[in-house]
Protein backbone atom coordinates (compact mmCIF):
# COMPACT_ATOMS: atom_id res chain seq x y z
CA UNK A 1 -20.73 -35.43 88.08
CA UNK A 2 -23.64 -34.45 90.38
CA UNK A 3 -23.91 -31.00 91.85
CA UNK A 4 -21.13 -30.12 94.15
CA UNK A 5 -22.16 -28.25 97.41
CA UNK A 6 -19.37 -26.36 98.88
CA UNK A 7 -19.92 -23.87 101.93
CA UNK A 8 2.33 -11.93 97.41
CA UNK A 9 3.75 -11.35 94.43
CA UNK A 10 7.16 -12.52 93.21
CA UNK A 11 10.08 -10.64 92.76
CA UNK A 12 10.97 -9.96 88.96
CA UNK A 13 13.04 -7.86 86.36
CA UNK A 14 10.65 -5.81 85.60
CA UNK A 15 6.89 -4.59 87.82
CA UNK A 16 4.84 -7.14 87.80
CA UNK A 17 0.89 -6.69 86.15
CA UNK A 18 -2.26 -7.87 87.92
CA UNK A 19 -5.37 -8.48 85.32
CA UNK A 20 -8.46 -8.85 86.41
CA UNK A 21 -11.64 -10.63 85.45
CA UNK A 22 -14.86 -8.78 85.62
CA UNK A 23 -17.50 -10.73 85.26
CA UNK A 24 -18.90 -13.12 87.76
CA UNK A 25 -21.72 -15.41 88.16
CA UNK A 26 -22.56 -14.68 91.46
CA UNK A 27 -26.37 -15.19 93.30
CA UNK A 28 -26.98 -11.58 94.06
CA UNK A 29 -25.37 -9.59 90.90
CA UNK A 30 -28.50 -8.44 89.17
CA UNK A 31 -27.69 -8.70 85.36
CA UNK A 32 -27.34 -12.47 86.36
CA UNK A 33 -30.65 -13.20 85.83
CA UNK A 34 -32.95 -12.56 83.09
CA UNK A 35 -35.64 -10.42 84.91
CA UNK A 36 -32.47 -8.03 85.67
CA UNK A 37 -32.99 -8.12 89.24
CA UNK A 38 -32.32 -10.95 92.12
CA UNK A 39 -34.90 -13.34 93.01
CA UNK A 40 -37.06 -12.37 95.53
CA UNK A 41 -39.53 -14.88 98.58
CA UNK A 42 -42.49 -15.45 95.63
CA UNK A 43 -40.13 -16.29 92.71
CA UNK A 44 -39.31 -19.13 91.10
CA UNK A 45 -35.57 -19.44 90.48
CA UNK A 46 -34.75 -21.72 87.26
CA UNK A 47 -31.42 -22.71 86.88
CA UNK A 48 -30.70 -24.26 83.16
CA UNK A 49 -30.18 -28.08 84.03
CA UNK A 50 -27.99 -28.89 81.06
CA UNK A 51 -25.79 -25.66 81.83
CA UNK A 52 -22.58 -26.12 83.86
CA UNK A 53 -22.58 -22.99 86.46
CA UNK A 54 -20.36 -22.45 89.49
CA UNK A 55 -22.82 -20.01 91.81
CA UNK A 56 -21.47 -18.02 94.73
CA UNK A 57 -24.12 -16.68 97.01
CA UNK A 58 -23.19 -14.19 99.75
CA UNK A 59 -26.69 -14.02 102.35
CA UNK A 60 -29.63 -15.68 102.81
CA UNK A 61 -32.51 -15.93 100.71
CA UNK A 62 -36.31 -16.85 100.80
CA UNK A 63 -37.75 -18.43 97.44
CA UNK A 64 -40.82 -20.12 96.53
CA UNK A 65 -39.01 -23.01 94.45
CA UNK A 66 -35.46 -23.37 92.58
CA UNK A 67 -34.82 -25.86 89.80
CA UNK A 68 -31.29 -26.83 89.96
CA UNK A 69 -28.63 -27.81 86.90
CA UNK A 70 -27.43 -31.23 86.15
CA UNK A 71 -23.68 -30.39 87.02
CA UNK A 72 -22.76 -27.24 89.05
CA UNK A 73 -22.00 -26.11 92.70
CA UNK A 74 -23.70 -23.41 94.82
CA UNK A 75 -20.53 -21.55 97.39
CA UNK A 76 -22.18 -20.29 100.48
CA UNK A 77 -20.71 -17.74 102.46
CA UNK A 78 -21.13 -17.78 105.91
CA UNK A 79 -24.48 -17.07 106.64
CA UNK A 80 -25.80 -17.58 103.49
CA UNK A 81 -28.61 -20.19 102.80
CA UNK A 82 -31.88 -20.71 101.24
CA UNK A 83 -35.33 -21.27 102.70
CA UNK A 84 -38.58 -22.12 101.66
CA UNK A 85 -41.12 -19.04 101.12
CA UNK A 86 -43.67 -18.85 103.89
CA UNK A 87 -46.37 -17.00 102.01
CA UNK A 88 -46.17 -13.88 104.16
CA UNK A 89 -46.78 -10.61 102.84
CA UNK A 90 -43.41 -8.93 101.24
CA UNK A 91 -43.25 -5.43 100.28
CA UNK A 92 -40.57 -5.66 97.56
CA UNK A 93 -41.77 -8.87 96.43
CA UNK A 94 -45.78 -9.39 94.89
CA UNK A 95 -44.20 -10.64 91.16
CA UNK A 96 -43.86 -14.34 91.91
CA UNK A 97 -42.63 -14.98 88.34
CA UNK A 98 -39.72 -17.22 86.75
CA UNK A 99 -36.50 -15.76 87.17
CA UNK A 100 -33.97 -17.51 84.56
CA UNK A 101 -30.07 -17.27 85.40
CA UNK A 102 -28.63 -16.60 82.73
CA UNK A 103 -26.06 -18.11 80.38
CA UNK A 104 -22.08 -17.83 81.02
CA UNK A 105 -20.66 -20.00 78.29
CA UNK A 106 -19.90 -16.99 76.20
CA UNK A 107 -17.62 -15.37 78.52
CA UNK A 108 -14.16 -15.37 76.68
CA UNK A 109 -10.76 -15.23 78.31
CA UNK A 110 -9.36 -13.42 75.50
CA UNK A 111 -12.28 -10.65 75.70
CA UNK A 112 -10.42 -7.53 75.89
CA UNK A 113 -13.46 -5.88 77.16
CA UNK A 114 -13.86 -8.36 80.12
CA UNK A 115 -10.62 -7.75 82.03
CA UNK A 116 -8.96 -4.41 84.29
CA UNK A 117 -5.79 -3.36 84.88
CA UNK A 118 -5.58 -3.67 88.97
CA UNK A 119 -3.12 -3.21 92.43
CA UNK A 120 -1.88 -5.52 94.01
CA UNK A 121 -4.07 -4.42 96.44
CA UNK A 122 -6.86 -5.56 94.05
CA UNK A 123 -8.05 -1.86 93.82
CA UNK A 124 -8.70 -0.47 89.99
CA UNK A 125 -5.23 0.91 88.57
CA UNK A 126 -5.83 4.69 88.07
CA UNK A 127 -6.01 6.12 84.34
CA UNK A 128 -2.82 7.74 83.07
CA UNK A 129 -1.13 8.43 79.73
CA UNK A 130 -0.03 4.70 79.87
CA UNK A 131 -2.79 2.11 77.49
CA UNK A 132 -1.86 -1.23 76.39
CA UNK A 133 -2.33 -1.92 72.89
CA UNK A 134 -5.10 -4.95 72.26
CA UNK A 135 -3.28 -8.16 72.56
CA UNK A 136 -1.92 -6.97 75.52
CA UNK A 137 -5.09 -6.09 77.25
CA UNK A 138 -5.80 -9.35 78.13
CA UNK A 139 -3.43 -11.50 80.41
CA UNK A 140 -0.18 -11.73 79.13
CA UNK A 141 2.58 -14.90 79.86
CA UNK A 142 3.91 -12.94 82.58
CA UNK A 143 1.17 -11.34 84.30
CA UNK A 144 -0.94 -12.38 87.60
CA UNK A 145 -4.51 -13.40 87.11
CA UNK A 146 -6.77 -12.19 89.63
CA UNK A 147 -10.32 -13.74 90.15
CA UNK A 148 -12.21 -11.24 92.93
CA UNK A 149 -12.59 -12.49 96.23
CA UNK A 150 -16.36 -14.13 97.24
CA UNK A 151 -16.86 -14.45 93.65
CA UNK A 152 -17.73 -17.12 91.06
CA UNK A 153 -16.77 -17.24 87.63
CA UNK A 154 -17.70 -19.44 83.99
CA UNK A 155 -14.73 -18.36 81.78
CA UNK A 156 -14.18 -19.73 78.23
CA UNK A 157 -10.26 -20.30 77.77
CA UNK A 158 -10.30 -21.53 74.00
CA UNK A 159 -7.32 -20.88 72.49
CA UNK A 160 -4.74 -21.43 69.32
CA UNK A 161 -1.76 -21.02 72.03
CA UNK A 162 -0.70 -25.09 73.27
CA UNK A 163 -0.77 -23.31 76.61
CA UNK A 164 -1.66 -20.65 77.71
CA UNK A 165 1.30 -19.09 80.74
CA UNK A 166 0.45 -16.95 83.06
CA UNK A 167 2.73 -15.89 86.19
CA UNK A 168 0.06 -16.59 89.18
CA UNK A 169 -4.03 -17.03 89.58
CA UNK A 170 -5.75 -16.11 92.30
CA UNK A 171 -8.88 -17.38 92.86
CA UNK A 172 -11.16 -16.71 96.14
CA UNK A 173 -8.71 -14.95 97.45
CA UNK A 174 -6.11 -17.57 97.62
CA UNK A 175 -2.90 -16.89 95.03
CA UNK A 176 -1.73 -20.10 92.89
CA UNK A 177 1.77 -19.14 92.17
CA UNK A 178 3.45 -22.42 91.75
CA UNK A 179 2.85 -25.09 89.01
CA UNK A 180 1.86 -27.73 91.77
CA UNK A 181 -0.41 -25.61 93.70
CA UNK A 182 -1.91 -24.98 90.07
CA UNK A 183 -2.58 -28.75 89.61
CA UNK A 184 -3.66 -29.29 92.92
CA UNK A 185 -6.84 -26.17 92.32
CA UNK A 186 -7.32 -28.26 89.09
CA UNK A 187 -7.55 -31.37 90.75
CA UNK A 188 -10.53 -29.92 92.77
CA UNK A 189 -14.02 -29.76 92.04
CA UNK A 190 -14.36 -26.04 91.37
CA UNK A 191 -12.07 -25.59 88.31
CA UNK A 192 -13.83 -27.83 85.79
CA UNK A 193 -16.97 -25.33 86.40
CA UNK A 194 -15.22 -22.34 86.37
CA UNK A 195 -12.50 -23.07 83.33
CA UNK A 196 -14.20 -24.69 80.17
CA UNK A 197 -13.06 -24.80 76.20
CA UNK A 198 -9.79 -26.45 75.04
CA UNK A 199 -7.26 -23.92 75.97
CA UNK A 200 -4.90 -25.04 78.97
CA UNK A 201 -3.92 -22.48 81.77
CA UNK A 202 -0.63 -23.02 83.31
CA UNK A 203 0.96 -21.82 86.07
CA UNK A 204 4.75 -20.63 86.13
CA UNK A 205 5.48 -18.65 89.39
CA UNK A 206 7.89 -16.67 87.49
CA UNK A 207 7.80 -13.10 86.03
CA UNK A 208 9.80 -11.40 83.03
CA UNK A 209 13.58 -12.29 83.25
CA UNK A 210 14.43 -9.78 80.91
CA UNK A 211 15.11 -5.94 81.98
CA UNK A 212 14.77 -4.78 78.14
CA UNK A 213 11.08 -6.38 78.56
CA UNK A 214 9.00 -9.16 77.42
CA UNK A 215 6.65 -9.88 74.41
CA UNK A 216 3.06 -10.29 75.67
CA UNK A 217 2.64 -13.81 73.77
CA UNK A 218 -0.84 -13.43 72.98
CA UNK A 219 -0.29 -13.44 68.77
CA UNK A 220 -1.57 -16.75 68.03
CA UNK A 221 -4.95 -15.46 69.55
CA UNK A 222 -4.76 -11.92 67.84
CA UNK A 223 -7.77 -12.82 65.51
CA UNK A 224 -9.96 -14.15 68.75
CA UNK A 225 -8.94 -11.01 70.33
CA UNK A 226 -10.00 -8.68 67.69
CA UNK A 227 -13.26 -10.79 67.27
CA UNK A 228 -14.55 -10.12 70.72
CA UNK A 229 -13.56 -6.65 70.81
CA UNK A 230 -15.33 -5.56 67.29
CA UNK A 231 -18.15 -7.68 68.37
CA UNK A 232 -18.46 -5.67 71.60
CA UNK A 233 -18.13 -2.45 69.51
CA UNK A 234 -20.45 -3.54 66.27
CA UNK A 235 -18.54 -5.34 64.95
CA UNK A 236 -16.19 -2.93 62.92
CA UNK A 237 -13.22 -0.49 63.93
CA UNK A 238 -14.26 3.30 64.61
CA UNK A 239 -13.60 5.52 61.63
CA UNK A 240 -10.20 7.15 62.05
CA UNK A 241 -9.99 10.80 61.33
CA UNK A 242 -7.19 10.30 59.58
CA UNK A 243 -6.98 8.61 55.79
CA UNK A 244 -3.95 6.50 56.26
CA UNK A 245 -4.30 4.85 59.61
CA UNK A 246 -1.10 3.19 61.74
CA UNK A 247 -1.33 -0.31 62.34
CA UNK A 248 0.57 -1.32 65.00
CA UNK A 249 1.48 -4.56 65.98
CA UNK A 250 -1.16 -5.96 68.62
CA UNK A 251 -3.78 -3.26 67.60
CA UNK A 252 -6.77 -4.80 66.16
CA UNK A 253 -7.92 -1.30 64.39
CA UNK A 254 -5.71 2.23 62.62
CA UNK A 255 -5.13 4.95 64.44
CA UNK A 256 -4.17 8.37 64.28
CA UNK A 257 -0.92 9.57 65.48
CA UNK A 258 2.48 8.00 65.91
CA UNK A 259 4.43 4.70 65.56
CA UNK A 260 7.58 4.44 66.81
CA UNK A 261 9.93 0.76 66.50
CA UNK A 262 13.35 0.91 68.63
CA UNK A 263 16.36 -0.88 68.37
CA UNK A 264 17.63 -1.84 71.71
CA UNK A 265 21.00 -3.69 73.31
CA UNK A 266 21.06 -5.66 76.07
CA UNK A 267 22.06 -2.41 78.23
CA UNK A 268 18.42 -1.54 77.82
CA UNK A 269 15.89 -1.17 80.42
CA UNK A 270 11.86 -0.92 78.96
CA UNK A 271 10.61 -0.09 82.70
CA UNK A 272 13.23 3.08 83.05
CA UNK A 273 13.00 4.25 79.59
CA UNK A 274 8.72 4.20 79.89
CA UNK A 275 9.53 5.91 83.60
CA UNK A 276 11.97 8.90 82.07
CA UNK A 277 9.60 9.24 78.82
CA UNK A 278 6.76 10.18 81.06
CA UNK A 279 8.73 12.24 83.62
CA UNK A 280 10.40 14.36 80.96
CA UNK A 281 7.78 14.53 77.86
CA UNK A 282 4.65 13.11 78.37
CA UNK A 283 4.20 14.55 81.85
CA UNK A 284 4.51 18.27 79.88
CA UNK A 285 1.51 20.74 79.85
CA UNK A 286 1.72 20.51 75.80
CA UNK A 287 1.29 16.98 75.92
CA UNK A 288 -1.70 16.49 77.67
CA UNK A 289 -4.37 14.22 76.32
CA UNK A 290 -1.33 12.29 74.34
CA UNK A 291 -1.17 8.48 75.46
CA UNK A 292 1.39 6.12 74.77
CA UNK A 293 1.65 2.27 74.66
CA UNK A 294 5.43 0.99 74.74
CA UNK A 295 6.16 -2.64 74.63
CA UNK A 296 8.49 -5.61 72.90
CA UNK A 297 7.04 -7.35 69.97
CA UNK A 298 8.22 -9.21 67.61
CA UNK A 299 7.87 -8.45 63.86
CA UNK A 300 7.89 -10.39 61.36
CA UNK A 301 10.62 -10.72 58.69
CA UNK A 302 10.47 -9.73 55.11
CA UNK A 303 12.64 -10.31 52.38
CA UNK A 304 12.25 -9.00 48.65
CA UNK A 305 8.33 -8.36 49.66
CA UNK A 306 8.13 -12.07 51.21
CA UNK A 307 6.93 -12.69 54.30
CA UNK A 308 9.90 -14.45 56.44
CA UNK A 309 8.93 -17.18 59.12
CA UNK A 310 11.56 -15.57 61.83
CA UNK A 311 11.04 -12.37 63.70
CA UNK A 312 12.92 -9.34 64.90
CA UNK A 313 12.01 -8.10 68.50
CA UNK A 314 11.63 -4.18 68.76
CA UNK A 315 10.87 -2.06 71.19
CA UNK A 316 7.23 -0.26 70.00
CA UNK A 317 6.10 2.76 71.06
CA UNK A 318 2.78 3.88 69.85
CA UNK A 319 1.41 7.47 70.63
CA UNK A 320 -2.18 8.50 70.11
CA UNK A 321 -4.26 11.80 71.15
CA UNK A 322 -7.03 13.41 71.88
CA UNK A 323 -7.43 15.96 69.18
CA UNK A 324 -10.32 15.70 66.51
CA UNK A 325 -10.29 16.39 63.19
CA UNK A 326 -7.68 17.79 61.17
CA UNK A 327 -5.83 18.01 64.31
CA UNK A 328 -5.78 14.01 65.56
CA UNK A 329 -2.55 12.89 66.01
CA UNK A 330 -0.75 16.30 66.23
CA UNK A 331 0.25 16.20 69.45
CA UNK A 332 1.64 12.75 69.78
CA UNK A 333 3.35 13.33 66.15
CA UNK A 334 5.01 16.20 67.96
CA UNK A 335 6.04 14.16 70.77
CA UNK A 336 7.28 10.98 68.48
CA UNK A 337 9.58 13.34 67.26
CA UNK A 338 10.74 14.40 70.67
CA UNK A 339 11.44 10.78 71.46
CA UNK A 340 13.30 10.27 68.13
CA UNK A 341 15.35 12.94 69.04
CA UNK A 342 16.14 12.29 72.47
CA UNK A 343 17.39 8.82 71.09
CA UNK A 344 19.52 10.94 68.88
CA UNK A 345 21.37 12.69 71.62
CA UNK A 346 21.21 10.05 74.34
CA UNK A 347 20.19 6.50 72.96
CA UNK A 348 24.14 5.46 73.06
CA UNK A 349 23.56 5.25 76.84
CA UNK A 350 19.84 4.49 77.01
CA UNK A 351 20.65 1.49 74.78
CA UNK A 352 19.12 2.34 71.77
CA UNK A 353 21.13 2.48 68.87
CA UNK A 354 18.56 3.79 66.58
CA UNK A 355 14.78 3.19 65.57
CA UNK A 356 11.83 4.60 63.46
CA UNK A 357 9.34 6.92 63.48
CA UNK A 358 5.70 6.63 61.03
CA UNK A 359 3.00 9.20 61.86
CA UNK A 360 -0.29 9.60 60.43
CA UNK A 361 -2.89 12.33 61.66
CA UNK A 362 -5.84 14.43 60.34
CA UNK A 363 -6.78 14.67 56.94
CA UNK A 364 -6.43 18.23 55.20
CA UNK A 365 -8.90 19.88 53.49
CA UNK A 366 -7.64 19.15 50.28
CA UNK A 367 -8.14 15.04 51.36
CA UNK A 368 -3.84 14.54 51.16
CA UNK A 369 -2.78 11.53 53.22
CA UNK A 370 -1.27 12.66 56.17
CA UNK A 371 1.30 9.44 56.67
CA UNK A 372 5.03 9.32 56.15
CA UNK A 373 7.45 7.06 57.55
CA UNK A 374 10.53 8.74 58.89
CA UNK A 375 13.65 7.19 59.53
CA UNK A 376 16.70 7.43 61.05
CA UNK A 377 20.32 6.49 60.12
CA UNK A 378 21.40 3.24 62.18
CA UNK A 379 24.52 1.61 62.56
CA UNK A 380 23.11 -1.29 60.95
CA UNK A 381 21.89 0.74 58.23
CA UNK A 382 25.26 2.10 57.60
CA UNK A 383 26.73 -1.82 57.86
CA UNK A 384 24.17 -2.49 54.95
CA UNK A 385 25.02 0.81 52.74
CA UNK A 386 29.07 -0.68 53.05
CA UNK A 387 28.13 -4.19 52.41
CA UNK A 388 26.23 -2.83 49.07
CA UNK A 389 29.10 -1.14 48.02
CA UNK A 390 31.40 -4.38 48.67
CA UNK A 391 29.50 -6.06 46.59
CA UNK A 392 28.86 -3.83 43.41
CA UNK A 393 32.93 -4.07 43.73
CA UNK A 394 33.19 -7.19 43.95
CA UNK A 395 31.10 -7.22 40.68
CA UNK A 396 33.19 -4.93 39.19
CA UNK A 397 36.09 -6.13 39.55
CA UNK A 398 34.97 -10.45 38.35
CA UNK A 399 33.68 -8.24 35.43
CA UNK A 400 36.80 -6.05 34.22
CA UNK A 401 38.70 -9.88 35.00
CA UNK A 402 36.31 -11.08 32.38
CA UNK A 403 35.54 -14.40 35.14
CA UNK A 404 31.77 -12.76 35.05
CA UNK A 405 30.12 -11.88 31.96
């Protein structure tokens, strides 16, 4: 195609969560362009001309000459324009070099380091003691997608998910909350510059029907997520303080502190249990600096030591600090086993018949590993310790029959 030239949330069972992008391609955002500054009157502005772009551009601008890509729109706001330099005298302006735009294809959807938590009002959530563990730092099958108003965007959605579901987009300020208002935005001529790779975005309109939560869906792309984040970081995980690192499920690297995997009935709610676990314990003055990550996953099944293709959903809970040293992970190993015993005295009626606990924090002086798994007695523990016993009986009894040798 040539170049284009173009001048609410639902109700749900549990709060809905707005991600948005950061990056944008826009005219006037400086690291943009390859000079790390906009164009100014004596430039020459060089668009790539085999490089798809989608180019919002919020005022007018003065420029010498612009070379213009093969396949791409410019969005002009109103008032916004371009006109040819007159060769008067500008103050801010005596360069007249070639300013390059730079390239957008490596913008990755599942870059965890290229999306925010946000309102609904669109304004940055605050920090708190609440983080989300990797995969679920990126949009999740329930969550809204938010695109910033007056912005454009180049945003690689490759993927090992068949689709990719998301609850709503917006994009230029305009929320896509229904699967046909999704295909009609794809149907225009903006989306094919602003979406590219072989993943497939679909709309749902519809948020988390389940009140003892959702899993986040993003575990086929675990690896891609982990790949951009360690490439953003160096490309390898931060050294732990402790020797024998968690991993928890969605985390691409250890950590230091606590792990904790819940049961849960259908009586269970994920929203009020994260609500009363930071009103009663992590809202204490002892606490402070402790964060905590609590969502459903599902883990995978073992068997004798082999890995099972079915899954178990759990409720996980994952508690880090900000201690150093010998003391990382104190604190939230304190407060694990808080939790663990609050589900003790009152997980009958919080729906939680039992769970686990794993902790790992500072290394000693004397280099121990400072990991232990702790558990705690479940009803379906019990269920297995009786069916064991059935069947050494059973045994038994075939045996002193003489019908088993």
């Amino acid at each position: 195609t040539g170049l284009n030239w173009f001048f609410c949330s639902l109700p749900a069972a549990t709060t809905a969560v707005y991600k948005q992008w950061i990056p944008n391609t826009n005219f006037e955002t400086a690291s943009n362009w390859d000079k790390g500054r906009v164009p100014c009157a004596s430039d020459v502005v060089h668009f790539e001309k085999d490089k798809v772009v989608s180019v919002f551009v919020r005022s007018p601008h003065a420029l010498t000459d612009m070379y213009l890509p093969l396949n791409g729109e410019l969005v002009l706001a109103a008032g916004a324009g371009f006109t040819a330099f007159d060769g008067s005298w500008d103050p801010g302006c005596d360069s007249g070099i070639l300013v390059r735009f730079t390239d957008a294809e490596h913008r990755e959807w599942f870059d965890p380091t290229l999306w925010q938590d946000v309102l609904p009002s669109g304004e940055p959530k605050p920090s708190g003691p609440i983080f989300s563990v990797d995969e679920e730092r990126v949009p999740c099958r329930y969550d809204d997608v938010v695109f910033q108003p007056d912005t454009s965007f180049r945003v690689n959605v490759d993927s090992s998910q068949p689709v990719i579901h998301l609850r709503s987009i917006s994009v230029m300020g305009q929320e896509l909350n229904t699967p046909a208002s999704w295909a009609g935005y794809l149907g225009g001529p903006s989306a094919l510059l602003q979406f590219h790779g072989n993943g497939t975005l679909q709309v749902t309109g519809t948020g988390c029907p389940d009140k003892s939560g959702c899993a986040c869906g993003n575990a086929l792309d675990g690896p891609r997520i982990c790949a951009a984040l360690l490439r953003a970081s160096g490309r390898q995980c931060p050294e732990p303080a402790c020797q024998s690192p968690l991993q928890p499920l969605g985390h691409c690297c250890g950590v230091c502190g606590a792990t904790i995997n819940l049961d849960f009935t259908p009586d269970f709610d994920l929203q009020k249990y994260q609500d009363r676990l930071v009103r009663e314990l992590l809202s204490q003055p002892k606490y402070a600096g402790v964060q905590m990550a609590i969502s459903k996953v599902h883990k995978a099944q073992t068997f004798l030591g082999i890995l099972s293709r079915s899954s178990t959903p759990l409720i996980q809970i994952v508690l880090i600090d900000d201690r150093a040293g010998v003391q990382a992970g104190t604190a939230a190993e304190q407060l694990a086993a808080d939790i663990m015993e609050n589900v003790a005295q009152h997980g009958e009626a919080l729906g939680i018949p039992g769970g686990k606990m794993e902790v790992a924090t500072g290394s000693t002086a004397s280099g121990q590993v400072g990991s232990h798994p702790v558990s705690r007695i479940t009803a379906g523990t019990v269920m297995g310790l009786l069916f064991s016993l059935l069947l050494l009986g059973g045994i038994v009894f075939l045996y002193r029959k003489g019908k088993l040798r």
